[in-house]
PDB file of N, CA and C in Angstrom:
ATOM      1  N   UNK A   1       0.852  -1.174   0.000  1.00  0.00           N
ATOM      2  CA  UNK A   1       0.000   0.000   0.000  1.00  0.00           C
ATOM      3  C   UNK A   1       0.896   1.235   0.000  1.00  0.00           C
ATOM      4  N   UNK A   2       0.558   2.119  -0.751  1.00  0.00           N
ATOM      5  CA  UNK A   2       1.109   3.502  -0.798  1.00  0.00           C
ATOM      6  C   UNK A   2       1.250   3.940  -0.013  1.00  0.00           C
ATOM      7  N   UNK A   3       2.034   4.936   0.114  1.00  0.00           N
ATOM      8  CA  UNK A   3       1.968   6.001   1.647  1.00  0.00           C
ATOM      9  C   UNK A   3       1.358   6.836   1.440  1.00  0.00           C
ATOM     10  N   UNK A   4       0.621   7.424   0.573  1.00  0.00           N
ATOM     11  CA  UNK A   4      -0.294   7.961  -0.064  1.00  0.00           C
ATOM     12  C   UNK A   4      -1.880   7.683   0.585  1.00  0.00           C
ATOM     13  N   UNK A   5      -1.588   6.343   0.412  1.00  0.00           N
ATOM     14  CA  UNK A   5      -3.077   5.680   1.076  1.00  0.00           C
ATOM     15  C   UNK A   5      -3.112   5.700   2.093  1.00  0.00           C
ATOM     16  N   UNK A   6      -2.470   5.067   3.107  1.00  0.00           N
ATOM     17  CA  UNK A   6      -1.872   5.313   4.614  1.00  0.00           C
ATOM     18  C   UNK A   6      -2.111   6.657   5.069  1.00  0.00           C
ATOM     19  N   UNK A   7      -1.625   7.641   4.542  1.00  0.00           N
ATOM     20  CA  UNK A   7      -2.202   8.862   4.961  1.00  0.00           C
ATOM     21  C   UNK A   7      -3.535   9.243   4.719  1.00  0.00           C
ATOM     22  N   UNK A   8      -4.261   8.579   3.728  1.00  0.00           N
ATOM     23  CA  UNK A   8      -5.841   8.795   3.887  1.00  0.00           C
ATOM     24  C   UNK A   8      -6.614   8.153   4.588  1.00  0.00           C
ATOM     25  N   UNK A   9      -5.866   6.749   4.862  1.00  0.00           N
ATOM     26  CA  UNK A   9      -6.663   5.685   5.866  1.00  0.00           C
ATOM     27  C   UNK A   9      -6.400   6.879   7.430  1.00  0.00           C
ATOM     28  N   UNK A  10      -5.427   7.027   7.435  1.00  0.00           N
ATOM     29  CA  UNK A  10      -5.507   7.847   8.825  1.00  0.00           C
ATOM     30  C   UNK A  10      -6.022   8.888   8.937  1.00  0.00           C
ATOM     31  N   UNK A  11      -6.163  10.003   7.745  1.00  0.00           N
ATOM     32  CA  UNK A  11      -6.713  11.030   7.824  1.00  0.00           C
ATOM     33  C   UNK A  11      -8.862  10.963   7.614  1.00  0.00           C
ATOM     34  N   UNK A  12      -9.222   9.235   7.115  1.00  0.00           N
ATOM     35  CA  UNK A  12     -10.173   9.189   7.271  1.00  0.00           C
ATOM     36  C   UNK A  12     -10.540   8.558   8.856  1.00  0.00           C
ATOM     37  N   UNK A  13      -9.742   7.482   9.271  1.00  0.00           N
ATOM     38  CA  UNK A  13      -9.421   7.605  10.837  1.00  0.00           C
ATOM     39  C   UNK A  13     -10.013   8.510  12.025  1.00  0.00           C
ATOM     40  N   UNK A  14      -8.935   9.149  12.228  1.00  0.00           N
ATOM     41  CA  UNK A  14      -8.759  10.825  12.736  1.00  0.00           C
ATOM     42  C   UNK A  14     -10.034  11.355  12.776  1.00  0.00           C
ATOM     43  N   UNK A  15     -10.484  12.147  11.110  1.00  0.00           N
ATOM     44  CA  UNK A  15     -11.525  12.608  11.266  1.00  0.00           C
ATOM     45  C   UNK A  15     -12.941  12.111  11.556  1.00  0.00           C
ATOM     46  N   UNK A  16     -13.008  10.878  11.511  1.00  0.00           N
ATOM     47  CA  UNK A  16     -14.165   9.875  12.321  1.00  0.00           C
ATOM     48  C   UNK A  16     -14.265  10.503  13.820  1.00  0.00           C
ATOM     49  N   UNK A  17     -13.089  10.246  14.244  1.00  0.00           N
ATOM     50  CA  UNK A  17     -13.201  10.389  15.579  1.00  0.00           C
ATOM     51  C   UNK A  17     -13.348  12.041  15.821  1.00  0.00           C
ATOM     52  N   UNK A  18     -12.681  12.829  15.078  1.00  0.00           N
ATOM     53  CA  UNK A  18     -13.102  14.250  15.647  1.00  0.00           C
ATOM     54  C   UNK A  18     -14.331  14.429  15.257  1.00  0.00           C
ATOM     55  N   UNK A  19     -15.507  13.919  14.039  1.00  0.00           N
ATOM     56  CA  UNK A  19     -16.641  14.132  14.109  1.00  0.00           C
ATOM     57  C   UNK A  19     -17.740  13.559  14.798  1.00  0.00           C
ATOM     58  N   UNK A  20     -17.221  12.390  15.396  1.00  0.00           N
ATOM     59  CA  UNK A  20     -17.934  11.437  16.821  1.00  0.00           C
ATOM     60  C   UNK A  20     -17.675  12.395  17.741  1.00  0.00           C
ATOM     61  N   UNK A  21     -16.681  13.002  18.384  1.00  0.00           N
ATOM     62  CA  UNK A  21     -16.423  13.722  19.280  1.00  0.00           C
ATOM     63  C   UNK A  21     -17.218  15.081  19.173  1.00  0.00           C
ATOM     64  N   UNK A  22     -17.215  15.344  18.231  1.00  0.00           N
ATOM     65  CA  UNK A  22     -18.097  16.665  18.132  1.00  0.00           C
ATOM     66  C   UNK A  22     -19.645  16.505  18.491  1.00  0.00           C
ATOM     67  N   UNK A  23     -19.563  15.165  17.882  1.00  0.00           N
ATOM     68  CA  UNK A  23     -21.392  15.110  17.755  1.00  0.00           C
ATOM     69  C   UNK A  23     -21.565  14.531  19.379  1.00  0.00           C
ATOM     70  N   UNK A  24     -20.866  14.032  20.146  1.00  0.00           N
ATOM     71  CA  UNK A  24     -20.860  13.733  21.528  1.00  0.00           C
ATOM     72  C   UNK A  24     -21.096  14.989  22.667  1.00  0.00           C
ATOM     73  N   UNK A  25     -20.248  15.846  21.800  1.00  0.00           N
ATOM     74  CA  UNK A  25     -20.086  16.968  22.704  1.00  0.00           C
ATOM     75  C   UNK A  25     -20.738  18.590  22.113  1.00  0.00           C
ATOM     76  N   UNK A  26     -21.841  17.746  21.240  1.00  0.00           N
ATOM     77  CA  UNK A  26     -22.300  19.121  20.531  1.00  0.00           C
ATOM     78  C   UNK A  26     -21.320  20.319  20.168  1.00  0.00           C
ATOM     79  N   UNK A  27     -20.392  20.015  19.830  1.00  0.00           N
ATOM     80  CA  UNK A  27     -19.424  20.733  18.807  1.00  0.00           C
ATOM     81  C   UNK A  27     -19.435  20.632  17.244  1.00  0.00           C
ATOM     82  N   UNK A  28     -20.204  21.206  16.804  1.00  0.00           N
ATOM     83  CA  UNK A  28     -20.380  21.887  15.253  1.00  0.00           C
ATOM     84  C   UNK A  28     -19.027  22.330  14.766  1.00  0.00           C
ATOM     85  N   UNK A  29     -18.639  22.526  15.182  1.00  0.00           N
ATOM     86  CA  UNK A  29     -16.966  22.777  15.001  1.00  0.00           C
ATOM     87  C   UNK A  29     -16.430  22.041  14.510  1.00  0.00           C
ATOM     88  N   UNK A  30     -16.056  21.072  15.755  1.00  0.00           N
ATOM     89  CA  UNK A  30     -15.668  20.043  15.518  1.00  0.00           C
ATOM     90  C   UNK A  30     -15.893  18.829  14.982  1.00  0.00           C
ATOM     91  N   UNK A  31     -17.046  18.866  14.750  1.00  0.00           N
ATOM     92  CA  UNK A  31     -17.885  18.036  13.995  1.00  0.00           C
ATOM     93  C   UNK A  31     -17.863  18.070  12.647  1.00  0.00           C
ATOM     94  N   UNK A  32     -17.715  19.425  12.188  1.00  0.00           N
ATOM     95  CA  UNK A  32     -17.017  20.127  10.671  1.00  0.00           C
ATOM     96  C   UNK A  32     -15.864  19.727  10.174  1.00  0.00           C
ATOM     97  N   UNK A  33     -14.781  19.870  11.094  1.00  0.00           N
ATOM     98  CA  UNK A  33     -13.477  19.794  10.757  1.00  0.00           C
ATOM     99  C   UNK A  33     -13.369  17.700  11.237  1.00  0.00           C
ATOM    100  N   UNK A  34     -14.039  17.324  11.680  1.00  0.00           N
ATOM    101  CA  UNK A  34     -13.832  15.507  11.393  1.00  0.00           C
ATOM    102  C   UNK A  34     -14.649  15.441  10.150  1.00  0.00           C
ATOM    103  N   UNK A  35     -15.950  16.026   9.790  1.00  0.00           N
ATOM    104  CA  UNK A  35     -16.153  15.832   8.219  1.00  0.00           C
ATOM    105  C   UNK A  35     -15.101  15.964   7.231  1.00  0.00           C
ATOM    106  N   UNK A  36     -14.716  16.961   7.270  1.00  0.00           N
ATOM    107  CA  UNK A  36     -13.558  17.517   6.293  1.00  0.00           C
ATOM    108  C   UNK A  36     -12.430  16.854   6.087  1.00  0.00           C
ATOM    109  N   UNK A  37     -12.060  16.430   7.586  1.00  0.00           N
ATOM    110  CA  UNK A  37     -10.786  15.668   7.367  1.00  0.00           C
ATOM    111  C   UNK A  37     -10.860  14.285   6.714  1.00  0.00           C
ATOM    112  N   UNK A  38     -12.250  14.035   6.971  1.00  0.00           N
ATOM    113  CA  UNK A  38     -12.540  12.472   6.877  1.00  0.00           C
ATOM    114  C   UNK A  38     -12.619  13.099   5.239  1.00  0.00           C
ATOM    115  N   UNK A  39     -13.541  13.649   4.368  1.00  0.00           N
ATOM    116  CA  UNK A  39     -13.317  13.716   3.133  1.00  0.00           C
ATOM    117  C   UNK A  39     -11.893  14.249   2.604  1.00  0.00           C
ATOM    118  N   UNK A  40     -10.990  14.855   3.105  1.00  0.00           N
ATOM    119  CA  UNK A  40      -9.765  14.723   2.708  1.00  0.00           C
ATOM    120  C   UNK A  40      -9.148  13.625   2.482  1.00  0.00           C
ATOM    121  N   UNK A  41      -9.417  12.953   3.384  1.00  0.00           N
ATOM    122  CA  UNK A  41      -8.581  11.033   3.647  1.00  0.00           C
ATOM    123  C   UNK A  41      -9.467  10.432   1.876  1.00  0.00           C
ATOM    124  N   UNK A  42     -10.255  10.728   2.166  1.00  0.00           N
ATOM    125  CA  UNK A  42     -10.995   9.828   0.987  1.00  0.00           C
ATOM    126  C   UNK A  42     -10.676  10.389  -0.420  1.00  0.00           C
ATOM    127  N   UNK A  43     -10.557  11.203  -0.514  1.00  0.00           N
ATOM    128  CA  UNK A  43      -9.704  12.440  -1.741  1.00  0.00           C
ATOM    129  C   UNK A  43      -8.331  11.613  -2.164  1.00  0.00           C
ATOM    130  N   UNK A  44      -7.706  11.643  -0.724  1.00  0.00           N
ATOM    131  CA  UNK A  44      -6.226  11.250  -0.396  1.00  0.00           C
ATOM    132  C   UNK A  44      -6.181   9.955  -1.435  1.00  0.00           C
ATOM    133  N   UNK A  45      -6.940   9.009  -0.567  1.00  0.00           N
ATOM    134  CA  UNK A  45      -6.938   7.596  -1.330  1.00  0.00           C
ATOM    135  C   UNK A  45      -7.101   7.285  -2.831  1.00  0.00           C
ATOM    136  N   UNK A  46      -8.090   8.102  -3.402  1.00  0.00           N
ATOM    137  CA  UNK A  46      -9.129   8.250  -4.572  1.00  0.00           C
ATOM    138  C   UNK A  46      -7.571   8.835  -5.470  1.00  0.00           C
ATOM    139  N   UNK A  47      -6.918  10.160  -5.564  1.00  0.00           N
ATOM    140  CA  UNK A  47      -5.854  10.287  -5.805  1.00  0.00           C
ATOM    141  C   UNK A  47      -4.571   9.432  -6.171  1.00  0.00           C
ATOM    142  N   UNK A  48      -4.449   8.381  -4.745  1.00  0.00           N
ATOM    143  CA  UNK A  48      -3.378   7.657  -4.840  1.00  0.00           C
ATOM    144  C   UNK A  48      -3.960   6.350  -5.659  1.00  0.00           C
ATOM    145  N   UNK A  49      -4.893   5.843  -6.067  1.00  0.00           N
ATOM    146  CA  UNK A  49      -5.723   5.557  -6.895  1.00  0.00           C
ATOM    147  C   UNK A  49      -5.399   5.358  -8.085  1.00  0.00           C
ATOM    148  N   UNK A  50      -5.619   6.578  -8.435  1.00  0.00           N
ATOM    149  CA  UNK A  50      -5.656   7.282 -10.063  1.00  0.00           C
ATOM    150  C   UNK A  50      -4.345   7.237 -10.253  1.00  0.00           C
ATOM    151  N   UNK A  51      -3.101   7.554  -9.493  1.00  0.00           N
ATOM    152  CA  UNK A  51      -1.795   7.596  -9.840  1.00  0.00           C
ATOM    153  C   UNK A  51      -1.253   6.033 -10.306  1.00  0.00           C
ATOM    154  N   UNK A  52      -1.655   5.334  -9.575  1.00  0.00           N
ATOM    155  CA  UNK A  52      -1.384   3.781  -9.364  1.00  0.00           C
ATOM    156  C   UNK A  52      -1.729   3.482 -11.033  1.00  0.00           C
ATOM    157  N   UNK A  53      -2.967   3.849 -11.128  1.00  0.00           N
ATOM    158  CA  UNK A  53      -3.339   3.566 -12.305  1.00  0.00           C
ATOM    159  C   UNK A  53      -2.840   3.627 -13.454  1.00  0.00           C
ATOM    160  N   UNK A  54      -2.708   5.407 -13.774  1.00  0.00           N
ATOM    161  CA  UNK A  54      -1.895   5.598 -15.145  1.00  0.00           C
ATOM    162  C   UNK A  54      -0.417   5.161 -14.694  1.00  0.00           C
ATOM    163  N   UNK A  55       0.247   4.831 -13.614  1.00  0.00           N
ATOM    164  CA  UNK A  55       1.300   4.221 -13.430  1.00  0.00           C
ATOM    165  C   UNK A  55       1.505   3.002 -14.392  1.00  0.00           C
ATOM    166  N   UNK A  56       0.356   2.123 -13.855  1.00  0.00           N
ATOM    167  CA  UNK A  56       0.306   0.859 -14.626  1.00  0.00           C
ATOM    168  C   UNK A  56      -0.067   0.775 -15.961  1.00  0.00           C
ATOM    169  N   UNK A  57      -0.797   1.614 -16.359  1.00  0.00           N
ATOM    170  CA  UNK A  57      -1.004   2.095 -17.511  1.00  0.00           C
ATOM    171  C   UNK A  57       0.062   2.477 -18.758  1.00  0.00           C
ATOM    172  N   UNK A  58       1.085   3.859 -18.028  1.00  0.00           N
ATOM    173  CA  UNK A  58       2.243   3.866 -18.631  1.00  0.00           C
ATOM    174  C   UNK A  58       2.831   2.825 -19.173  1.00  0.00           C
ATOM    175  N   UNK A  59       3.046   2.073 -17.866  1.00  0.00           N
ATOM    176  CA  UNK A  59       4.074   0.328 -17.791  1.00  0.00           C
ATOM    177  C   UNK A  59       3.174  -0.054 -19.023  1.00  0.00           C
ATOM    178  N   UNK A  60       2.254  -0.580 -19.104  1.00  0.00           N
ATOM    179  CA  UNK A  60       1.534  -1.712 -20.652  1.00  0.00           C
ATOM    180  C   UNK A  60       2.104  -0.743 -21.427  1.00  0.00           C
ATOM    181  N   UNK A  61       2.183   0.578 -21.817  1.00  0.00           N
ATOM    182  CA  UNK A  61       2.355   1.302 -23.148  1.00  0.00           C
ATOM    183  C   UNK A  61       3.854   1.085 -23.442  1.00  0.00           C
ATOM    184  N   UNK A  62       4.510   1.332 -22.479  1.00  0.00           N
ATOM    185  CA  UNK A  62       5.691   1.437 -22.746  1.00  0.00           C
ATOM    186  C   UNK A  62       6.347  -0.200 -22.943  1.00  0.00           C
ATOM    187  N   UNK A  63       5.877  -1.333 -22.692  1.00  0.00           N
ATOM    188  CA  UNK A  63       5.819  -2.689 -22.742  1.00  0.00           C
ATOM    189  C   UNK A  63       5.630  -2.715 -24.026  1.00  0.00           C
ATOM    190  N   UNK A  64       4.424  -2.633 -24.701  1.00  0.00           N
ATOM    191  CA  UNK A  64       3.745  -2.468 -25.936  1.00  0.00           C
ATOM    192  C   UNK A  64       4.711  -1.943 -26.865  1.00  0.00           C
ATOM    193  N   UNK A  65       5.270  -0.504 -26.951  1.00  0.00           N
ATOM    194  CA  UNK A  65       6.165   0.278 -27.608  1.00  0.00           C
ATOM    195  C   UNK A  65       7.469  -1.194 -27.955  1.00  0.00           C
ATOM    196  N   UNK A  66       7.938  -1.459 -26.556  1.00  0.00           N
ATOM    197  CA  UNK A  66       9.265  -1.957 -26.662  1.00  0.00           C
ATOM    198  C   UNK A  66       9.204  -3.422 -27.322  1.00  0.00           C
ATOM    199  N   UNK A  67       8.114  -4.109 -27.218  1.00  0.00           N
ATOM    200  CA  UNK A  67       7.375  -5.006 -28.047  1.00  0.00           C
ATOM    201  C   UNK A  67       7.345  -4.849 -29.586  1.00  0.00           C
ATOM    202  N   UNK A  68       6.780  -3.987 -29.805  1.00  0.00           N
ATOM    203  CA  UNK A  68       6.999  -3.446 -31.478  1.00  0.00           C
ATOM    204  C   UNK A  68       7.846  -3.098 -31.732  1.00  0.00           C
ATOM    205  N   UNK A  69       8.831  -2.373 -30.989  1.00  0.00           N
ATOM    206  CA  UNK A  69      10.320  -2.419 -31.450  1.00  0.00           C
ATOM    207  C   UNK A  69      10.826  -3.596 -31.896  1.00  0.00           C
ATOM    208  N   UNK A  70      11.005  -4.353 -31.007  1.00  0.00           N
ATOM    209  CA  UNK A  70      11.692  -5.591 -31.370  1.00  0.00           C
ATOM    210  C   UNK A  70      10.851  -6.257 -32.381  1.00  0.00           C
ATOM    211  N   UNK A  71       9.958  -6.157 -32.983  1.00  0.00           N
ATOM    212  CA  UNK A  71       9.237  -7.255 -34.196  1.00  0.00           C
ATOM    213  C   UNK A  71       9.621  -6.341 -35.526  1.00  0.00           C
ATOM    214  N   UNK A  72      10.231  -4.952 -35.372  1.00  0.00           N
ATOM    215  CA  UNK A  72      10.527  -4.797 -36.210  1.00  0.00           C
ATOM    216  C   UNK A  72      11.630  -5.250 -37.145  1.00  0.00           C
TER     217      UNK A  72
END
């Protein structure tokens, strides 16, 4: 797993708990900022995601390329 992801698993984590805590303690505040963080984490992941992807993506093209090279 990425460290990429890791930081969204924790930053969706985290903000769980600061928006449980808010809603425990009637803090709108805080209850805001564990939403937020928690959709940051999920951003985070969704991101590291998409990178992974055209990562692997690249890799087949450039596989492909070096493939047709050589049959030439």
């Amino acid at each position: 797993m990425s460290e990429e992801k890791l930081k969204g698993l924790k930053d969706e984590a985290v903000g769980k708990v600061k928006e449980t805590e808010g809603k425990l303690t009637d803090d709108k505040v805080r209850k805001t900022q564990g939403k937020a963080q928690g959709l940051l984490g999920k951003a985070r992941k969704k991101a590291a995601d998409l990178k992974e992807d055209i990562e692997q993506g690249a890799e087949k093209l450039k596989e492909k390329f070096e493939k047709d090279d050589e049959n030439k």
